[in-house]
Every structure is written in structure tokens, then in C-alpha cells.
Protein backbone atom coordinates (compact mmCIF):
# COMPACT_ATOMS: atom_id res chain seq x y z
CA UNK A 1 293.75 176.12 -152.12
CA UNK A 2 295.12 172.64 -150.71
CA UNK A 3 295.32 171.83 -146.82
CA UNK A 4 298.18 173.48 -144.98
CA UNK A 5 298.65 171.08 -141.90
CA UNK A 6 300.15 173.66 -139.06
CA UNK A 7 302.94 171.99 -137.17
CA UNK A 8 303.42 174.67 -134.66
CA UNK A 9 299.31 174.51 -133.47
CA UNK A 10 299.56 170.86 -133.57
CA UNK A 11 302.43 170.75 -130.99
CA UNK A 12 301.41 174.04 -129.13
CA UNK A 13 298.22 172.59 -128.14
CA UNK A 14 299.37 169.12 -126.71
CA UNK A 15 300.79 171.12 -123.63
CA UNK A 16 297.63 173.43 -123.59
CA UNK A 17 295.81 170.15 -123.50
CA UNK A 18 297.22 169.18 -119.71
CA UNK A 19 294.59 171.43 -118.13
CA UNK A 20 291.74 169.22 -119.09
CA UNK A 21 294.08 165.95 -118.91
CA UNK A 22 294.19 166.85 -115.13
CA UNK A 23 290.23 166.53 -115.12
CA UNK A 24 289.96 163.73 -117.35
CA UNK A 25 292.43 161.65 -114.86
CA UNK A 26 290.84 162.73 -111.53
CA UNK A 27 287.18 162.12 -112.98
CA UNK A 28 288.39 158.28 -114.54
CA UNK A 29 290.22 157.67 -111.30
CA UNK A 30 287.64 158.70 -108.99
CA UNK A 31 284.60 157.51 -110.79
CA UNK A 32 286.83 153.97 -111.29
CA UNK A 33 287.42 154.14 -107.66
CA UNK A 34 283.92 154.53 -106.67
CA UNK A 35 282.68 152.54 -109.43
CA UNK A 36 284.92 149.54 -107.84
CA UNK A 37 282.23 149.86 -104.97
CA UNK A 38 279.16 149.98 -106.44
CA UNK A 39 280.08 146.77 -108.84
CA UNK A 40 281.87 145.13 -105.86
CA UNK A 41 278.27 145.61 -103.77
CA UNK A 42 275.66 144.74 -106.85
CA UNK A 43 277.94 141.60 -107.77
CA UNK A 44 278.10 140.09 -104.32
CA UNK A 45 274.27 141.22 -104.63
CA UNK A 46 273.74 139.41 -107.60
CA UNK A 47 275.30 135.98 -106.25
CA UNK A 48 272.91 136.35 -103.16
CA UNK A 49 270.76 133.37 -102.03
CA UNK A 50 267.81 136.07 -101.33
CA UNK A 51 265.49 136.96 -104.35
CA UNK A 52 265.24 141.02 -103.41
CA UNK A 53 268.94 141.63 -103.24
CA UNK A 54 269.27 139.97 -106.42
CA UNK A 55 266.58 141.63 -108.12
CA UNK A 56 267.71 145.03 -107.51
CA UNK A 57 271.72 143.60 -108.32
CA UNK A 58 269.72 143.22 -111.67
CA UNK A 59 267.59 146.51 -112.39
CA UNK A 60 270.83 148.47 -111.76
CA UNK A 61 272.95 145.97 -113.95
CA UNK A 62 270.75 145.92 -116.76
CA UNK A 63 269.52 149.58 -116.52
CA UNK A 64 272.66 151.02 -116.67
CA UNK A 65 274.20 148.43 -119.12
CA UNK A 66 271.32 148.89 -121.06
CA UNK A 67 271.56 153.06 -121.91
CA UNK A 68 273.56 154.85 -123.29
CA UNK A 69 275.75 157.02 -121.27
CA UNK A 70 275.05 160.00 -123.04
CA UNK A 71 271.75 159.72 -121.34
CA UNK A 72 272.52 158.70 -118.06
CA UNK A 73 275.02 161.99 -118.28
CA UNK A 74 272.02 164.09 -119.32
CA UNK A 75 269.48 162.78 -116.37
CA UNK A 76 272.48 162.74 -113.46
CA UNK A 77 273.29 166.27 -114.21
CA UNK A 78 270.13 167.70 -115.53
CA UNK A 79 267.37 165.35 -114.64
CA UNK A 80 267.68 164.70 -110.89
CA UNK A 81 269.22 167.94 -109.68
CA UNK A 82 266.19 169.51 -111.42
CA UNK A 83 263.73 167.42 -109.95
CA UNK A 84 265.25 167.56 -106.06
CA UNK A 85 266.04 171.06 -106.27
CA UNK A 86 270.09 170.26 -106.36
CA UNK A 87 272.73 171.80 -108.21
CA UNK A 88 275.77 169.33 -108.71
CA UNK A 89 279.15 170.46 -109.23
CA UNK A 90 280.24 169.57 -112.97
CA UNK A 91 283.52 167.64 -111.63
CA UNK A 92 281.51 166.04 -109.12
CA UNK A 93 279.00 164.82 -111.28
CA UNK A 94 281.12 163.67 -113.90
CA UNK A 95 282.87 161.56 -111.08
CA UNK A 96 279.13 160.10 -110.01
CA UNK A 97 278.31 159.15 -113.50
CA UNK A 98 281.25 157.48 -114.38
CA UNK A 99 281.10 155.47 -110.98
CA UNK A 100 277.08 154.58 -111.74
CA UNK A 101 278.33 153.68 -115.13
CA UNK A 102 281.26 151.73 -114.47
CA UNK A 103 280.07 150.08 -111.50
CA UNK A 104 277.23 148.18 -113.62
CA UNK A 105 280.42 146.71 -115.47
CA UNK A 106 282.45 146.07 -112.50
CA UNK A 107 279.34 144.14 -110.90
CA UNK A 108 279.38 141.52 -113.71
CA UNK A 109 283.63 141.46 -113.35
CA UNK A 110 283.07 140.40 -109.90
CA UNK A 111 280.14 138.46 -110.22
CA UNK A 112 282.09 136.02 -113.21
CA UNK A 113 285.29 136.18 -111.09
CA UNK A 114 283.86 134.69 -107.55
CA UNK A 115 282.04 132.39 -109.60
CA UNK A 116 284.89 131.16 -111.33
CA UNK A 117 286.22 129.97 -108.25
CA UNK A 118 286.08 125.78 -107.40
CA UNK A 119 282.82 125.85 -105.43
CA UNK A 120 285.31 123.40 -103.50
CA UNK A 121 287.17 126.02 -101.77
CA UNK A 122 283.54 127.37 -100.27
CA UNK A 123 283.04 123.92 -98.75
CA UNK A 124 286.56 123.29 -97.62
CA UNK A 125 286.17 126.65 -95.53
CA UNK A 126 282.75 125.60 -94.21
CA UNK A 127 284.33 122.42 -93.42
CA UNK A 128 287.12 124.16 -90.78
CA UNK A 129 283.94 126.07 -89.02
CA UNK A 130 284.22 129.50 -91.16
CA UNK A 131 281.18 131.24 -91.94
CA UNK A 132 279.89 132.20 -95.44
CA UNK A 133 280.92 135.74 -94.83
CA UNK A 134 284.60 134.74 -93.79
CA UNK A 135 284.90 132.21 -96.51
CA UNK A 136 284.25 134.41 -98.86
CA UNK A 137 286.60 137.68 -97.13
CA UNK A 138 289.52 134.88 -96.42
CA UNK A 139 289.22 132.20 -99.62
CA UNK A 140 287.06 133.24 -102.38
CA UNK A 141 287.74 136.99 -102.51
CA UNK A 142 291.55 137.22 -102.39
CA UNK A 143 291.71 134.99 -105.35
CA UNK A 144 288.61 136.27 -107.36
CA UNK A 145 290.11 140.30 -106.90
CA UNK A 146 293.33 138.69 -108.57
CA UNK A 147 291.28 137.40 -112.10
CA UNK A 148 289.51 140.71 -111.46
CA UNK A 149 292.74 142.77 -112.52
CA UNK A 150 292.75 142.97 -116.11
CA UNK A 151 289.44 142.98 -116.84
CA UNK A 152 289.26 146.13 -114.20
CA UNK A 153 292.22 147.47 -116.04
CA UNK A 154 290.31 146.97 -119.50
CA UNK A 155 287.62 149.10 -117.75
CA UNK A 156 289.79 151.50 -116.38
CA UNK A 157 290.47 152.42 -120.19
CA UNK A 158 286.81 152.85 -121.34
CA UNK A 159 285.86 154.43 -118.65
CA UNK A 160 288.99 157.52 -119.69
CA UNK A 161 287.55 156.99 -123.36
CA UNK A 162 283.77 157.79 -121.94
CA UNK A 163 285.37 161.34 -119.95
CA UNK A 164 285.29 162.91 -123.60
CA UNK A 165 281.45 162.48 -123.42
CA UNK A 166 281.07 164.38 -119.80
CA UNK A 167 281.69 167.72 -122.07
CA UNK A 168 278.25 167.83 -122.80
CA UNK A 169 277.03 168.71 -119.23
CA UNK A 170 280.32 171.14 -119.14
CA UNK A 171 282.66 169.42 -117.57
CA UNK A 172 286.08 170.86 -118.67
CA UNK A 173 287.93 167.47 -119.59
CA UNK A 174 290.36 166.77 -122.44
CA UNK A 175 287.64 166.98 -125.55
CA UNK A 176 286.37 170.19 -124.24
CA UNK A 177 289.36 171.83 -123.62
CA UNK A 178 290.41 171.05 -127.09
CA UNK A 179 287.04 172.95 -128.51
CA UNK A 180 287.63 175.78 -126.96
CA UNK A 181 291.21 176.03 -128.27
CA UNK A 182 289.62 174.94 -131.74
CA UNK A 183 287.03 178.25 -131.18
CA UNK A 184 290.25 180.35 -130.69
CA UNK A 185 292.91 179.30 -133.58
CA UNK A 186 290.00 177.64 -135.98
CA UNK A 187 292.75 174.53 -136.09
CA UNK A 188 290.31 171.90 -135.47
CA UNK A 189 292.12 169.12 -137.61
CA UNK A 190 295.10 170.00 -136.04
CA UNK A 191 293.92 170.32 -132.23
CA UNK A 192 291.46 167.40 -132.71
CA UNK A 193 294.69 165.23 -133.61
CA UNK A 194 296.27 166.12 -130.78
CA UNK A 195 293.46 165.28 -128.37
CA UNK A 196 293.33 161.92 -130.00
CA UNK A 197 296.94 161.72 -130.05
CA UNK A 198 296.85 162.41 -125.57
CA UNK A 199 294.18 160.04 -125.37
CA UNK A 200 296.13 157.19 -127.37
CA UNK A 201 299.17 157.82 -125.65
CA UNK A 202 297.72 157.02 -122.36
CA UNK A 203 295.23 154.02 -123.34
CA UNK A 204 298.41 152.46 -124.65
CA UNK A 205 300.26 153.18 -121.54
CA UNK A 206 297.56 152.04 -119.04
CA UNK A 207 297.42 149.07 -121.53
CA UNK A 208 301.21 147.84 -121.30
CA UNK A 209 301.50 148.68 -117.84
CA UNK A 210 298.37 145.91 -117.65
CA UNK A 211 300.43 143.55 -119.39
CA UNK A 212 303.51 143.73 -117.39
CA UNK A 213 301.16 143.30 -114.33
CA UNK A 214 299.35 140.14 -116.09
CA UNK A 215 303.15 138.84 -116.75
CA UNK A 216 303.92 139.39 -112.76
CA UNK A 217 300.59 137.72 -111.72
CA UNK A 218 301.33 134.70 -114.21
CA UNK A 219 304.38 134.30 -112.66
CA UNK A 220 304.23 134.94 -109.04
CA UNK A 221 301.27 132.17 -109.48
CA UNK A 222 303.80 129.83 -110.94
CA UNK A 223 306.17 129.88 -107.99
């Protein structure tokens, strides 16, 4: 018997699908949003003139860069809950790993973007009687957090992508939502197409709107 691809479960399910959209979007956008923290501390961290601060900039860095998520999912949700006694909401912890995760990226985004700066402009605001902390708030930051953009946005992408892998401490994102309409109509070549299909019609939306803001940057530079 040859394949039978089933239009009406294909399109049926896209709009079935928003339920876990909604979670996939608040857990990306919260955990991004936190995530902006955590790298924006461990980068500024990292470019400290103290050894501790930038030792610890590091372990996180490379300890988080350096595992897979999959794991760090597994001991957030399972590991240290079960070893303080805690039991973490799956939305909540879904938003606290992608934040860990992300922020490890975003630390090395800001790290390369203030150093990317002319060491110049430091000097020049030492030289009018600002202090290291209000050169960098006044000079180096405002210009660093604008080279910061795409490479956040490119973030902001992966970090939707790595949502599908939250299903495995329950979370009830896109992927899983489309599993347990798969365990329902046993369409999983057609409902797995349509996940992919949501996902790739937002990474390439996120991804032109990041163009059209790299276009307005270039330009309102130029002026």
C-alpha cells in the first residue's frame, strides 16, 4: 500500500499547534530576557581587572557552553529540585534553563562587543574626570549593545529552536504538543511537518525582521 499524505490533518493541526506556540514564545522570550542578564553580568565579569570575578565569568561560560542542554535540562529540573527538596514548575523551569543556557552565549556577545570598542574612547572619558563605571554606562555600553543586536537576534532564534528539547522534562511547548496530537490521529509525518513548518515560519520571520533592523542601524549610523 503506498503513502497517503492527509491534507486535512496536515492543516488541522497547524491551528491545534498555537497552544504550545504560546509556551514556546513565553519560555524563548523570557528565558532570552533573563538570559540577557546573566550574559550581560558574566561578560562585564569576564573583562574584570580582578582574577575571582573572572574566574567564575569562566566556570559558568565554559560549563554551560561546554554541555549539552539536554543535560543541563535533566539536572535543572530533576537534579537540583531533588537534591534541595524543590519542586519547579515545568514553565518556570524551562524559562530558567533557557536563561542559564543562553546567558553563557550572551556573556561572550557582550564580552567581544565592549571589546571591540577603540580602547580610545575609555581614555577620552577618563580624560574629562568620568569614572570606569560611567565610562563604560555613558561611552562604551551604548555603542557595544548596538553591535550586540544581531548576534542577540541570532540567539534569540536558537534559543526558540532549543524550546523543542524542554519536552523532555514535560514542558508542553510546540514539539510536545505535536506528540500528543501524533498519539491521537497516528499522523506523525503529517503533524511532524507541520511543527517544522511553525517553527520555520517564525525563525524566518525573527530572521528578516533582524535584517530590516541591521539595514536601519547601518543607516541611521551613516547619517
Amino acid at each position: 500500500m503506498g503513502f497517503h499524505f492527509d491534507w486535512p490533518v496536515f492543516f488541522e493541526t497547524i491551528p491545534m499547534l498555537m497552544r504550545g506556540l504560546k509556551f514556546t514564545i513565553i519560555i524563548a522570550l523570557g528565558g532570552l530576557g533573563a538570559g540577557f542578564f546573566l550574559g550581560a553580568l558574566f561578560g562585564l565579569l569576564k573583562l574584570a581587572r580582578h582574577a575571582v570575578p573572572r574566574i567564575l565569568a569562566i566556570v559558568y561560560i565554559e560549563s554551560i557552553r561546554g554541555t549539552p542542554m539536554l543535560v543541563q535540562a535533566m539536572f535543572l529540573y530533576y537534579g537540583v529540585p531533588m537534591a534541595m527538596g524543590l519542586r519547579i514548575p515545568p514553565i518556570t523551569a524551562g524559562i530558567i534553563i533557557i536563561a542559564v543556557n543562553s546567558g553563557a552565549y550572551i556573556a561572550e556577545i557582550v564580552r567581544g562587543s565592549v571589546q571591540s570598542i577603540d580602547p580610545g574612547q575609555t581614555e577620552a572619558g577618563r580624560s574629562i574626570g568620568l569614572t570606569r563605571s560611567q565610562t563604560m554606562a555613558y561611552i562604551i555600553w551604548p555603542q557595544a549593545f548596538k553591535r550586540m543586536i544581531p548576534p542577540l537576534g541570532n540567539q534569540f532564534i536558537i534559543s526558540l529552536k532549543d524550546t523543542s528539547l524542554l519536552m523532555v522534562i514535560g514542558v508542553g511547548e510546540l514539539l510536545r504538543t505535536g506528540q500528543e496530537i501524533v498519539a491521537v490521529s497516528f499522523k506523525a509525518f503529517e503533524v511532524y511537518l507541520s511543527v517544522a513548518v511553525v517553527y520555520l515560519a517564525m525563525t524566518l520571520s525573527i530572521a528578516r525582521g533582524l535584517r530590516i533592523l541591521e539595514h536601519h542601524l547601518e543607516m541611521k549610523t551613516k547619517r
